[in-house]
PDB file of N, CA and C in Angstrom:
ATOM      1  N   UNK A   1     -42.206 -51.926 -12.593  1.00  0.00           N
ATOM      2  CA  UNK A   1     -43.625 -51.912 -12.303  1.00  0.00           C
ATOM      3  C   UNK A   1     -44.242 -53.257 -12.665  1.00  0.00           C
ATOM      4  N   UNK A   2     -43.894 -53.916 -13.779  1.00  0.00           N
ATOM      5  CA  UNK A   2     -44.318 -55.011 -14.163  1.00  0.00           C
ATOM      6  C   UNK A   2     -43.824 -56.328 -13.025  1.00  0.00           C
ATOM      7  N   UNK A   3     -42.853 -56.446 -12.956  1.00  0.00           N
ATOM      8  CA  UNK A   3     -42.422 -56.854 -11.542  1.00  0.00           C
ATOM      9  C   UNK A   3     -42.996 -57.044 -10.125  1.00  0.00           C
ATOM     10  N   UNK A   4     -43.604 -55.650  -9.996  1.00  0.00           N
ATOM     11  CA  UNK A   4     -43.911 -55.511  -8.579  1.00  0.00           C
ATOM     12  C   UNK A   4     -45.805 -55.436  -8.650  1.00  0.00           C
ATOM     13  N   UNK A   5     -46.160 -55.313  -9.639  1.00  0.00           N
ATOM     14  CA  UNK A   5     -47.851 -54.993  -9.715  1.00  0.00           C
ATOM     15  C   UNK A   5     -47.923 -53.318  -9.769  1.00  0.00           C
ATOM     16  N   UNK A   6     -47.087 -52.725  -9.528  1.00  0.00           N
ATOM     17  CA  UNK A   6     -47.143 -50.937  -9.614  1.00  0.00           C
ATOM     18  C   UNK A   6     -47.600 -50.252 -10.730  1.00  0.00           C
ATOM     19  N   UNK A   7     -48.551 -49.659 -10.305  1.00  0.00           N
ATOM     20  CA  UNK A   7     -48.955 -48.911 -12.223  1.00  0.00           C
ATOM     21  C   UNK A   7     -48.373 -47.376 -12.139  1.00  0.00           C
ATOM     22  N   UNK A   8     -47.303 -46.710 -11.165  1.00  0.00           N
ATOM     23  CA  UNK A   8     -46.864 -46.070 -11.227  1.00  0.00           C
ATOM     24  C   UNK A   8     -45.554 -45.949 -10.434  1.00  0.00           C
ATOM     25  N   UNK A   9     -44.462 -45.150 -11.191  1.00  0.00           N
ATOM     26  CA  UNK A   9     -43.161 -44.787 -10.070  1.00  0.00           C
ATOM     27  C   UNK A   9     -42.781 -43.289 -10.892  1.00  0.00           C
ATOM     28  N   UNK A  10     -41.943 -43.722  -9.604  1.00  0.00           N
ATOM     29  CA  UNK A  10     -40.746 -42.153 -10.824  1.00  0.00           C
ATOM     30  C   UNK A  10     -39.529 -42.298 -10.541  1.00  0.00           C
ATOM     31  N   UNK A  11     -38.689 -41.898 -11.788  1.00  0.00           N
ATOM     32  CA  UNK A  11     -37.359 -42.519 -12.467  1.00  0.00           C
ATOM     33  C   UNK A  11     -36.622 -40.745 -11.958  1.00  0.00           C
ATOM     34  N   UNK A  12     -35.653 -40.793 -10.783  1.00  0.00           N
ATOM     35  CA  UNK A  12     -35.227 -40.275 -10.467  1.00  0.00           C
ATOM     36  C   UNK A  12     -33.492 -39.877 -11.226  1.00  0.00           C
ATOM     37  N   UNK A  13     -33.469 -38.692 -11.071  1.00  0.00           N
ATOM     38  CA  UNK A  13     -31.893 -38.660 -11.874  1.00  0.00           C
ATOM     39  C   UNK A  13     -30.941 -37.959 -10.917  1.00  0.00           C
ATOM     40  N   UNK A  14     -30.111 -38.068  -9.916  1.00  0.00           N
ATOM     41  CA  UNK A  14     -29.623 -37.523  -8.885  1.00  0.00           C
ATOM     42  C   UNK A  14     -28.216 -36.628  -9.434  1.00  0.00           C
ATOM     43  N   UNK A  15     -27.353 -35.537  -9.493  1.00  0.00           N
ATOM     44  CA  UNK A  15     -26.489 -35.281 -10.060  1.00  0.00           C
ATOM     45  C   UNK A  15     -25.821 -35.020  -8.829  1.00  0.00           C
ATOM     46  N   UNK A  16     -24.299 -36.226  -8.169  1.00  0.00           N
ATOM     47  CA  UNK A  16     -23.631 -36.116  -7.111  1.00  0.00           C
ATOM     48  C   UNK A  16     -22.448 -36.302  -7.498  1.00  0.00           C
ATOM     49  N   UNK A  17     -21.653 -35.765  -6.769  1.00  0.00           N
ATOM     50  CA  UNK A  17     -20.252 -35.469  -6.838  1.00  0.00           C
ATOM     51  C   UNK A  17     -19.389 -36.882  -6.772  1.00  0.00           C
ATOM     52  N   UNK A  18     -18.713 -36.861  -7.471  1.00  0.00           N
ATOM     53  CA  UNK A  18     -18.051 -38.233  -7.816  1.00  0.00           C
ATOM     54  C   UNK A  18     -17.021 -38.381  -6.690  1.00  0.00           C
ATOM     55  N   UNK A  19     -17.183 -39.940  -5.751  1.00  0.00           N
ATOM     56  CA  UNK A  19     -16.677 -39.894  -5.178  1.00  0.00           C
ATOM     57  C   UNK A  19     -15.152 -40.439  -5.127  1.00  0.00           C
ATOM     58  N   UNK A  20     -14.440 -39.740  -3.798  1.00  0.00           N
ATOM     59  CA  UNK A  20     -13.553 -39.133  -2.999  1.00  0.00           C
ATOM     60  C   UNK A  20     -12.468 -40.290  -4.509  1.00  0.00           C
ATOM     61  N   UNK A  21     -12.284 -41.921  -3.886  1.00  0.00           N
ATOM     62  CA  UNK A  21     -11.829 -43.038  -4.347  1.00  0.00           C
ATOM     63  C   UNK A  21     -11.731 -42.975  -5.990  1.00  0.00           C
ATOM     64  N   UNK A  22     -12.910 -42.550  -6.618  1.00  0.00           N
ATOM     65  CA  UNK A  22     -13.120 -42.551  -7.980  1.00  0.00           C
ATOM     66  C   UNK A  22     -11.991 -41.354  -8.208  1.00  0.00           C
ATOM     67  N   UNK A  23     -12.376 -40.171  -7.447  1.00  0.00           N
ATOM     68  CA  UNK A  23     -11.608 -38.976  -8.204  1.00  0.00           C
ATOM     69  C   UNK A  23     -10.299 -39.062  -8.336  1.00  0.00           C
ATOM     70  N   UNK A  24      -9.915 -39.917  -6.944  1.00  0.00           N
ATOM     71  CA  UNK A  24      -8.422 -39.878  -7.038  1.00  0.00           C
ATOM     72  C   UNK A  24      -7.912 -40.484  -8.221  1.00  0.00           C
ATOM     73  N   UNK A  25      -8.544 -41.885  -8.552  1.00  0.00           N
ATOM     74  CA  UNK A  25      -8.077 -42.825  -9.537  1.00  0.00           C
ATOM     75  C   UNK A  25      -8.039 -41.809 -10.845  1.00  0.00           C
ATOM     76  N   UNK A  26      -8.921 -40.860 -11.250  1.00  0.00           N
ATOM     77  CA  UNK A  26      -9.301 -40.122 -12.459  1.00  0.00           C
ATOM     78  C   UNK A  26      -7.893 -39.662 -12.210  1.00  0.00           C
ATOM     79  N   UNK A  27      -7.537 -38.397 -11.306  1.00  0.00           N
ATOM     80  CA  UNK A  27      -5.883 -37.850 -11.241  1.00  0.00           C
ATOM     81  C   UNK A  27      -5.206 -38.186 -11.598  1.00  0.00           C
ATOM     82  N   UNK A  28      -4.997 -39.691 -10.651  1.00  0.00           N
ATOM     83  CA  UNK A  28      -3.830 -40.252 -11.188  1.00  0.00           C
ATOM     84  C   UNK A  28      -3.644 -41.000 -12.691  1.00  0.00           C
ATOM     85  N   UNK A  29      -4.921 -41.176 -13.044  1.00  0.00           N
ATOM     86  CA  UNK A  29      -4.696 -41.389 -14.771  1.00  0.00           C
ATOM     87  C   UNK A  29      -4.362 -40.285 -15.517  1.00  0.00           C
ATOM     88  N   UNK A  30      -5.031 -39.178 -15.250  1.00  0.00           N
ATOM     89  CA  UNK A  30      -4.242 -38.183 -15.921  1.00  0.00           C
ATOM     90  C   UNK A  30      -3.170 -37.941 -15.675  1.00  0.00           C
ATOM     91  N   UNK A  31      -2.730 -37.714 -14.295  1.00  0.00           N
ATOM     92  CA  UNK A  31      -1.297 -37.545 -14.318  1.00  0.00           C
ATOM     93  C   UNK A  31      -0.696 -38.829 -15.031  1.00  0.00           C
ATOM     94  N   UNK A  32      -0.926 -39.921 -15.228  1.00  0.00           N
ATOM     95  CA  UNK A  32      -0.194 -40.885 -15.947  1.00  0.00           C
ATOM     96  C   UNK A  32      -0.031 -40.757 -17.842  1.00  0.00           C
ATOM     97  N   UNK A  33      -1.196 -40.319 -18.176  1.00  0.00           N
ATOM     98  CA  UNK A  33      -1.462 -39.651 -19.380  1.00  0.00           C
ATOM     99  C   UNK A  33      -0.919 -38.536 -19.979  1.00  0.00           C
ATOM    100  N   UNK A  34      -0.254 -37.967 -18.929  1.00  0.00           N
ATOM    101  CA  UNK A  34       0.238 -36.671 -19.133  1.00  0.00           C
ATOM    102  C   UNK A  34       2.118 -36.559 -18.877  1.00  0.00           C
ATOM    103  N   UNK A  35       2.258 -38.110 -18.289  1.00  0.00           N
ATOM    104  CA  UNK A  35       3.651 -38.381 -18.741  1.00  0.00           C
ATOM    105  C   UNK A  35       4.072 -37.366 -16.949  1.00  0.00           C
ATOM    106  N   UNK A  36       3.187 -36.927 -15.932  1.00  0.00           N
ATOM    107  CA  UNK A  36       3.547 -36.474 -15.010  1.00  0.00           C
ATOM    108  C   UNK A  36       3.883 -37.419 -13.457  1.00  0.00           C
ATOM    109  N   UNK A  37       5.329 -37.314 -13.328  1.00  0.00           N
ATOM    110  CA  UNK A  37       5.438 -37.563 -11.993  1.00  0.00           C
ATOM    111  C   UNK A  37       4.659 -37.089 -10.631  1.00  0.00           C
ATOM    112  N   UNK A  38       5.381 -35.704 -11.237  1.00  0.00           N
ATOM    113  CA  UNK A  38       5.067 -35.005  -9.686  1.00  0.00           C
ATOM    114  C   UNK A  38       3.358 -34.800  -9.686  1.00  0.00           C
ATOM    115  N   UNK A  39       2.712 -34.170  -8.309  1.00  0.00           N
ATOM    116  CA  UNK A  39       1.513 -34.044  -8.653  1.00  0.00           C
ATOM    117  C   UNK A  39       1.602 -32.507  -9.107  1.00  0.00           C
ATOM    118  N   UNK A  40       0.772 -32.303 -10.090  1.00  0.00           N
ATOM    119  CA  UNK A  40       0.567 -31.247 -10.282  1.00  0.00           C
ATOM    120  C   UNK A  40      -0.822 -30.590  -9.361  1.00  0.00           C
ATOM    121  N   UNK A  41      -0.670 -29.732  -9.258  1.00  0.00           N
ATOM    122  CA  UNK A  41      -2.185 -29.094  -8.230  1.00  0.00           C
ATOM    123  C   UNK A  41      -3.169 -28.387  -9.254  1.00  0.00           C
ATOM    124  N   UNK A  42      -2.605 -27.751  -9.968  1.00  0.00           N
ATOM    125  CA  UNK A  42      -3.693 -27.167 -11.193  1.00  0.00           C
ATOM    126  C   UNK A  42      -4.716 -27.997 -12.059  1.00  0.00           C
ATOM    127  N   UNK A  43      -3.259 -29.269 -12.268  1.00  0.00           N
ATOM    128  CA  UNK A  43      -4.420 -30.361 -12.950  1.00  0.00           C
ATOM    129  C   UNK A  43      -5.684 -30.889 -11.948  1.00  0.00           C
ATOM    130  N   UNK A  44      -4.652 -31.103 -10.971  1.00  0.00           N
ATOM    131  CA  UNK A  44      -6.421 -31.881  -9.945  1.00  0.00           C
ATOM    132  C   UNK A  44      -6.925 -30.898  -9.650  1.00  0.00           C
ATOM    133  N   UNK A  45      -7.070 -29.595  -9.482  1.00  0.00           N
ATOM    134  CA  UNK A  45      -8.021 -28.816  -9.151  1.00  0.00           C
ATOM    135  C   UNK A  45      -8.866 -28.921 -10.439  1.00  0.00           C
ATOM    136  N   UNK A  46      -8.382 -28.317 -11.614  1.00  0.00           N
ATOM    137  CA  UNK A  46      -8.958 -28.808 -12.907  1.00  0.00           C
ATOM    138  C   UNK A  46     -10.109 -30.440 -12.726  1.00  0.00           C
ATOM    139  N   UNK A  47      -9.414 -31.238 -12.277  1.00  0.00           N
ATOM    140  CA  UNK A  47     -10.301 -32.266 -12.590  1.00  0.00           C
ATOM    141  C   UNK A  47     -11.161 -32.178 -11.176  1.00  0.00           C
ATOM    142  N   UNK A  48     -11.019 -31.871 -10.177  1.00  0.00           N
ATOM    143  CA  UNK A  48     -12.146 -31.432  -9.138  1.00  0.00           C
ATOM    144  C   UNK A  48     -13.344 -31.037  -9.242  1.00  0.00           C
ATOM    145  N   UNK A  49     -12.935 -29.780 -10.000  1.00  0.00           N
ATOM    146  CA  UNK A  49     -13.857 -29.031 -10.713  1.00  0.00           C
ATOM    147  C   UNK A  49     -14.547 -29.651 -11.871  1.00  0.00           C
ATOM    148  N   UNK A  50     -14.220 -30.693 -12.750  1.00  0.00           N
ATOM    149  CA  UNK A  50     -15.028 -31.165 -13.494  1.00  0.00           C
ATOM    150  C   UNK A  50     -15.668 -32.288 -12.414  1.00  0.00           C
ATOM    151  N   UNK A  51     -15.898 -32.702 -11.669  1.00  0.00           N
ATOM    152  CA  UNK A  51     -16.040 -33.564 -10.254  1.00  0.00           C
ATOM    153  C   UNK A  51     -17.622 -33.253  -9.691  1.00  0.00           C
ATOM    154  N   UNK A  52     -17.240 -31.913  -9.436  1.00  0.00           N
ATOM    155  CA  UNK A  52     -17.806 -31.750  -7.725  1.00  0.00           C
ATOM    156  C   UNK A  52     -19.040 -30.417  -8.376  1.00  0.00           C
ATOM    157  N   UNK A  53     -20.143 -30.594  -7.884  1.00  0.00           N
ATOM    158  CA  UNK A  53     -21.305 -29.760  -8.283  1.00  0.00           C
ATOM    159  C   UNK A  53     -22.042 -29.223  -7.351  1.00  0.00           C
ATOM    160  N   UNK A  54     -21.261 -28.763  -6.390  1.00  0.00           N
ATOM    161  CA  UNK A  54     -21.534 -27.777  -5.205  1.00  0.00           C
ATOM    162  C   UNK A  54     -21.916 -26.813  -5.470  1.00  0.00           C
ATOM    163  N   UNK A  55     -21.596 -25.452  -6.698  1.00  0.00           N
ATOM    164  CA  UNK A  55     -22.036 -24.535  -7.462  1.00  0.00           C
ATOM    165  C   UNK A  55     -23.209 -24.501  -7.542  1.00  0.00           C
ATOM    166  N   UNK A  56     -24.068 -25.986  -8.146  1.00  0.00           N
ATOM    167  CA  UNK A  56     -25.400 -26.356  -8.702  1.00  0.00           C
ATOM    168  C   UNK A  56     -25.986 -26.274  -7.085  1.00  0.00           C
ATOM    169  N   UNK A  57     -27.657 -25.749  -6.916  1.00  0.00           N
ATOM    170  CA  UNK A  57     -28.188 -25.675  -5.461  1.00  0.00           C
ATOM    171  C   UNK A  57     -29.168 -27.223  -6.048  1.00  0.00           C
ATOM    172  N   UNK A  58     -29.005 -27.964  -4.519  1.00  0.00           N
ATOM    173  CA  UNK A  58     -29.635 -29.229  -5.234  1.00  0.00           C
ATOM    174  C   UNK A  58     -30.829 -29.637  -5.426  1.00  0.00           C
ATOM    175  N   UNK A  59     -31.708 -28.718  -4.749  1.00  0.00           N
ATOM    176  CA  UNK A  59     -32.878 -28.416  -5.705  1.00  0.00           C
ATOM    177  C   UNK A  59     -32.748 -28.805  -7.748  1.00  0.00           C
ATOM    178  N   UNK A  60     -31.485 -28.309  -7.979  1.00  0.00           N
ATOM    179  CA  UNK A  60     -31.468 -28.368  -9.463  1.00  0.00           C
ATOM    180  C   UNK A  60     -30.949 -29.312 -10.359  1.00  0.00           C
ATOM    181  N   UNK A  61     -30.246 -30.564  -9.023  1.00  0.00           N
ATOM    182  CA  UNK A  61     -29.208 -31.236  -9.469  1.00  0.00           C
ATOM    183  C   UNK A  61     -30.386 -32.177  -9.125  1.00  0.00           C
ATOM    184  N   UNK A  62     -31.660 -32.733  -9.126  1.00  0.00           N
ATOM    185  CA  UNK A  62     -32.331 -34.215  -9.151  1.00  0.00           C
ATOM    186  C   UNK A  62     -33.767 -33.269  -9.999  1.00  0.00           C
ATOM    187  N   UNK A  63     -33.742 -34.853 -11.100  1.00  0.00           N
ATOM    188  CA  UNK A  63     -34.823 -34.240 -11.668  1.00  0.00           C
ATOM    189  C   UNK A  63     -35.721 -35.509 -11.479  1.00  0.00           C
ATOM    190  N   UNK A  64     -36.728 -35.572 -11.540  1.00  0.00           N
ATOM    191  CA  UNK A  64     -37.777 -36.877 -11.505  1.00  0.00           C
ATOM    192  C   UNK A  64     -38.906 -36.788 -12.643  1.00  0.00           C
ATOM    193  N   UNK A  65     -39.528 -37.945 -13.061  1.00  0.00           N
ATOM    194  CA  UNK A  65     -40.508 -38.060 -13.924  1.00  0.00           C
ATOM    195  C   UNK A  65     -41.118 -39.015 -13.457  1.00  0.00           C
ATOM    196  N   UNK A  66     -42.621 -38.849 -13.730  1.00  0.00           N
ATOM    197  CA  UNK A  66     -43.516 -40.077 -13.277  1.00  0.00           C
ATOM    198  C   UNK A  66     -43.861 -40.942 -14.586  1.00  0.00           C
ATOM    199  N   UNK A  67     -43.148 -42.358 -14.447  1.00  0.00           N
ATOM    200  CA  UNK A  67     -43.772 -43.134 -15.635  1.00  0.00           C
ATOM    201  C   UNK A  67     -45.252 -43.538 -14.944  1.00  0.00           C
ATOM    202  N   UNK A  68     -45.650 -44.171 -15.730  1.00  0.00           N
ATOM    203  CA  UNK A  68     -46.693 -44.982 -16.173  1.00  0.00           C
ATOM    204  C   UNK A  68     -46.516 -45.822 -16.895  1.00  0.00           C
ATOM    205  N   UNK A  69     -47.249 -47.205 -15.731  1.00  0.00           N
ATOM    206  CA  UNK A  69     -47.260 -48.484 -16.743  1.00  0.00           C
ATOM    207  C   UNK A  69     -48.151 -48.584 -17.912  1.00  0.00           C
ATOM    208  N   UNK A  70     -47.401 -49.328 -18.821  1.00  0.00           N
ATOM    209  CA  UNK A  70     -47.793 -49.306 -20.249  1.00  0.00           C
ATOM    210  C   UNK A  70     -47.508 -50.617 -20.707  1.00  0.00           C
ATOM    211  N   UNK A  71     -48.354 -51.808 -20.847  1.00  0.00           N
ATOM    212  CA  UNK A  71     -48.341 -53.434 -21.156  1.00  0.00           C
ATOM    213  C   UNK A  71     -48.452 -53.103 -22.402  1.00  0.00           C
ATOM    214  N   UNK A  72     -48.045 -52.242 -23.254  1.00  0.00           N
ATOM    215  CA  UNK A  72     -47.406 -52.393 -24.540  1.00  0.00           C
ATOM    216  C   UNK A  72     -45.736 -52.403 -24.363  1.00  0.00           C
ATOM    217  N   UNK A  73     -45.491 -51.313 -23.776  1.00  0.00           N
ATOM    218  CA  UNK A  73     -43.588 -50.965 -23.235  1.00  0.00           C
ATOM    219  C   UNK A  73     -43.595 -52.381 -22.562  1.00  0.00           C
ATOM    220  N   UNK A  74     -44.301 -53.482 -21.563  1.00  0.00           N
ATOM    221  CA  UNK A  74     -44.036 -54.431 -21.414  1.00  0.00           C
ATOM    222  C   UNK A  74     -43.545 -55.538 -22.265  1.00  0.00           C
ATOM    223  N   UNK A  75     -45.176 -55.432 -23.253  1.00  0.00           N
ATOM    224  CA  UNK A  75     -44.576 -56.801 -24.187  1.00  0.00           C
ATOM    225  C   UNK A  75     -43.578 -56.227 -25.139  1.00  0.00           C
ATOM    226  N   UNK A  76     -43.313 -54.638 -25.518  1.00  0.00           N
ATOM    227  CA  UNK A  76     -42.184 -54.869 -26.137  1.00  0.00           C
ATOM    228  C   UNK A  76     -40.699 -55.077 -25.560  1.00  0.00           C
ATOM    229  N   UNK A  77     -40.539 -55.327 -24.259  1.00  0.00           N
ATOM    230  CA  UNK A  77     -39.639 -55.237 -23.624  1.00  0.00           C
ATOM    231  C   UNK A  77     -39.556 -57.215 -23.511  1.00  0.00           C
ATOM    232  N   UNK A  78     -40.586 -57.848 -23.599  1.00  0.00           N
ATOM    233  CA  UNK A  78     -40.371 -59.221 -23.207  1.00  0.00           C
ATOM    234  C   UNK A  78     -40.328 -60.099 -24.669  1.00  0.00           C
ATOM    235  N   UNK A  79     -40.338 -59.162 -25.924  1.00  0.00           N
ATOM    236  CA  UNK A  79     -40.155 -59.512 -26.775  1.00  0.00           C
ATOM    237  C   UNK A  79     -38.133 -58.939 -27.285  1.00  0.00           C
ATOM    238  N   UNK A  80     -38.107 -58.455 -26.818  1.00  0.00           N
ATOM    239  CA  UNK A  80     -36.483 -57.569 -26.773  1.00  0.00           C
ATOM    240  C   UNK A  80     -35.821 -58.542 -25.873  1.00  0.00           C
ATOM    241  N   UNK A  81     -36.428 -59.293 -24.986  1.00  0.00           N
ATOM    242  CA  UNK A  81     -35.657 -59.812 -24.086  1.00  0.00           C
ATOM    243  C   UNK A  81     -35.778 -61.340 -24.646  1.00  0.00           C
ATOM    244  N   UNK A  82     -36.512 -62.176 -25.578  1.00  0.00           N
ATOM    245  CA  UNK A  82     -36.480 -63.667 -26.034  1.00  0.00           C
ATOM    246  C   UNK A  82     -35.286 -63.089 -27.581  1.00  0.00           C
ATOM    247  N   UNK A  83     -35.765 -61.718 -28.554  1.00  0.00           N
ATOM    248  CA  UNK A  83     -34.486 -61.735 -29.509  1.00  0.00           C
ATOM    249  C   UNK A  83     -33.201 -61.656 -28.907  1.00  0.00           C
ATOM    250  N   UNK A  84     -33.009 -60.526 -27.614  1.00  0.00           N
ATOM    251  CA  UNK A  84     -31.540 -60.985 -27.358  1.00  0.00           C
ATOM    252  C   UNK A  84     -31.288 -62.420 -26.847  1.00  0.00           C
ATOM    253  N   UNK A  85     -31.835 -63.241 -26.167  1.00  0.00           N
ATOM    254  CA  UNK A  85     -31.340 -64.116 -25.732  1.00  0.00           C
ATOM    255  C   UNK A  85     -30.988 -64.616 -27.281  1.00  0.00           C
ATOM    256  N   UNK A  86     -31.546 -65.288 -28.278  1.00  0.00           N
ATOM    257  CA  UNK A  86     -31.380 -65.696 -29.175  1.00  0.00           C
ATOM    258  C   UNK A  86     -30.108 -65.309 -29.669  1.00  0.00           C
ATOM    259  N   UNK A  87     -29.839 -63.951 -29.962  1.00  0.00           N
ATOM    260  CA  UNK A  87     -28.947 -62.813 -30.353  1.00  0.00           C
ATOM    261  C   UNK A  87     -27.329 -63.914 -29.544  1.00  0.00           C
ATOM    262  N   UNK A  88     -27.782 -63.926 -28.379  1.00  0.00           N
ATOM    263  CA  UNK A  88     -26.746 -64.177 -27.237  1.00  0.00           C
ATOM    264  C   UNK A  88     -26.462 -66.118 -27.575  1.00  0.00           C
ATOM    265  N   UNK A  89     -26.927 -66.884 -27.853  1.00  0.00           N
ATOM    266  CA  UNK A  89     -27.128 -68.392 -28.708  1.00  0.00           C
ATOM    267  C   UNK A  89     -26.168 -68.374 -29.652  1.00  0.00           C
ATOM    268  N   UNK A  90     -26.489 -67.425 -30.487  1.00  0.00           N
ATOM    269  CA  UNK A  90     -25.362 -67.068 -32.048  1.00  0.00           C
ATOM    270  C   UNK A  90     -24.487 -67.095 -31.739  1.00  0.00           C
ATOM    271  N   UNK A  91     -24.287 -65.715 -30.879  1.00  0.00           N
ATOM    272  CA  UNK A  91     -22.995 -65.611 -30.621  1.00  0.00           C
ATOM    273  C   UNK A  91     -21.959 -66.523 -30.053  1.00  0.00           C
ATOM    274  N   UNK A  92     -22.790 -67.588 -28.942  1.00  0.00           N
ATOM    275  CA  UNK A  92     -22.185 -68.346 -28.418  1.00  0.00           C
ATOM    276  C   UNK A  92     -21.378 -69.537 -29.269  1.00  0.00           C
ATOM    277  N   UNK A  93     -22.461 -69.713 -30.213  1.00  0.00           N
ATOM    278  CA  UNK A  93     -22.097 -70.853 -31.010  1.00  0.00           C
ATOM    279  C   UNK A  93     -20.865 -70.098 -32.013  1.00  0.00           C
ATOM    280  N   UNK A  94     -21.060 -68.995 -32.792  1.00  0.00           N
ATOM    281  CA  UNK A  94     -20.060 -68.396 -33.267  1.00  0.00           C
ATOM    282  C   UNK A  94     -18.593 -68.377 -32.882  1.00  0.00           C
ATOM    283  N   UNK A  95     -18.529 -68.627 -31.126  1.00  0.00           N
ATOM    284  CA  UNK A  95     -17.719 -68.302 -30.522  1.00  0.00           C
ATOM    285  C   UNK A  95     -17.146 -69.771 -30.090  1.00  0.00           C
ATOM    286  N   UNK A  96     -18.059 -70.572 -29.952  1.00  0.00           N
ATOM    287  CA  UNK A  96     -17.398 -72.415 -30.059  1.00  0.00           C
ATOM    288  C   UNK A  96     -17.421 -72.756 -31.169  1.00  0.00           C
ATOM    289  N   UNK A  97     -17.415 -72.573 -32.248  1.00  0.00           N
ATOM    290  CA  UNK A  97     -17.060 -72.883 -33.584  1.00  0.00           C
ATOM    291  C   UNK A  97     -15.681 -72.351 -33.645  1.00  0.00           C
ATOM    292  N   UNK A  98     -15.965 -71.312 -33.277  1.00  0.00           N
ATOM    293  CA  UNK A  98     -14.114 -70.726 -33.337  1.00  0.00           C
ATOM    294  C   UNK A  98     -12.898 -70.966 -32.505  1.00  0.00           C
ATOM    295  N   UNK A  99     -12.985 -71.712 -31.683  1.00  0.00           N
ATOM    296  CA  UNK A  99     -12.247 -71.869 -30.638  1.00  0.00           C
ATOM    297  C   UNK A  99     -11.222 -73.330 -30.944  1.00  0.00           C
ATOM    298  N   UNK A 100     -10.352 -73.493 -30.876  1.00  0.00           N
ATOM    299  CA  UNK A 100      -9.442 -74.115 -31.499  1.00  0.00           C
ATOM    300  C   UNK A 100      -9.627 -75.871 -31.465  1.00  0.00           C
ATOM    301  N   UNK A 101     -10.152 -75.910 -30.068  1.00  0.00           N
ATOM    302  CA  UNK A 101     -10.788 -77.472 -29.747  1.00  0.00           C
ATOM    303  C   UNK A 101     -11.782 -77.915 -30.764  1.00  0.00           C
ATOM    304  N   UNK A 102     -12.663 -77.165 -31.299  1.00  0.00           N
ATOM    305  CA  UNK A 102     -13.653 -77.462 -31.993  1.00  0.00           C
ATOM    306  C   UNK A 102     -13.778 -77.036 -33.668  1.00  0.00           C
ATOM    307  N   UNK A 103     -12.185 -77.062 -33.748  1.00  0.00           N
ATOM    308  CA  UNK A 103     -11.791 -76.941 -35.700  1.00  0.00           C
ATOM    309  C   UNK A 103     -11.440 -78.148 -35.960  1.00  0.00           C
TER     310      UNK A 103
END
């Protein structure tokens, strides 16, 4: 909102079924975790089912809230954003101090 001039939105939360590419990769880590060659079908149905939220009617699976801008949540957000950079300086230097070129 601060960004755009908006003194209002809403912060949507969508609950969707993890896709097709992702799930497979999940399987096959478990099956790798589990010391399994073959595929097992119980396990991926098992992990399907922790997956897929077709059960849920999706009416129930997105919830929304309307913020409101608040130029306090601003400046504390543009004050969060000059300590990390700083935060992020330290570290850097922490991290070229340590590095073997520069002992």
């Amino acid at each position: 909102m601060w960004l755009t001039g908006k003194t209002e939105s809403l912060l949507v939360y969508c609950l969707i079924d993890t896709p097709e590419l992702m799930l497979q990769d999940e399987i096959r880590r478990e099956h790798w975790k589990l010391n399994k060659i073959e595929q097992d079908e119980e396990l991926e149905a098992e992990i399907r089912q922790k997956h897929t939220f077709d059960y849920i009617p999706k009416q129930r699976r997105i919830k929304s809230y309307l913020v409101k801008y608040d130029q306090q949540v601003i400046d504390d957000i543009k004050e969060k954003v000059i300590l990390c950079r700083e935060y992020a300086k330290e570290l850097e230097q922490k991290l070229i101090i340590q590095t073997p070129e520069h002992k």
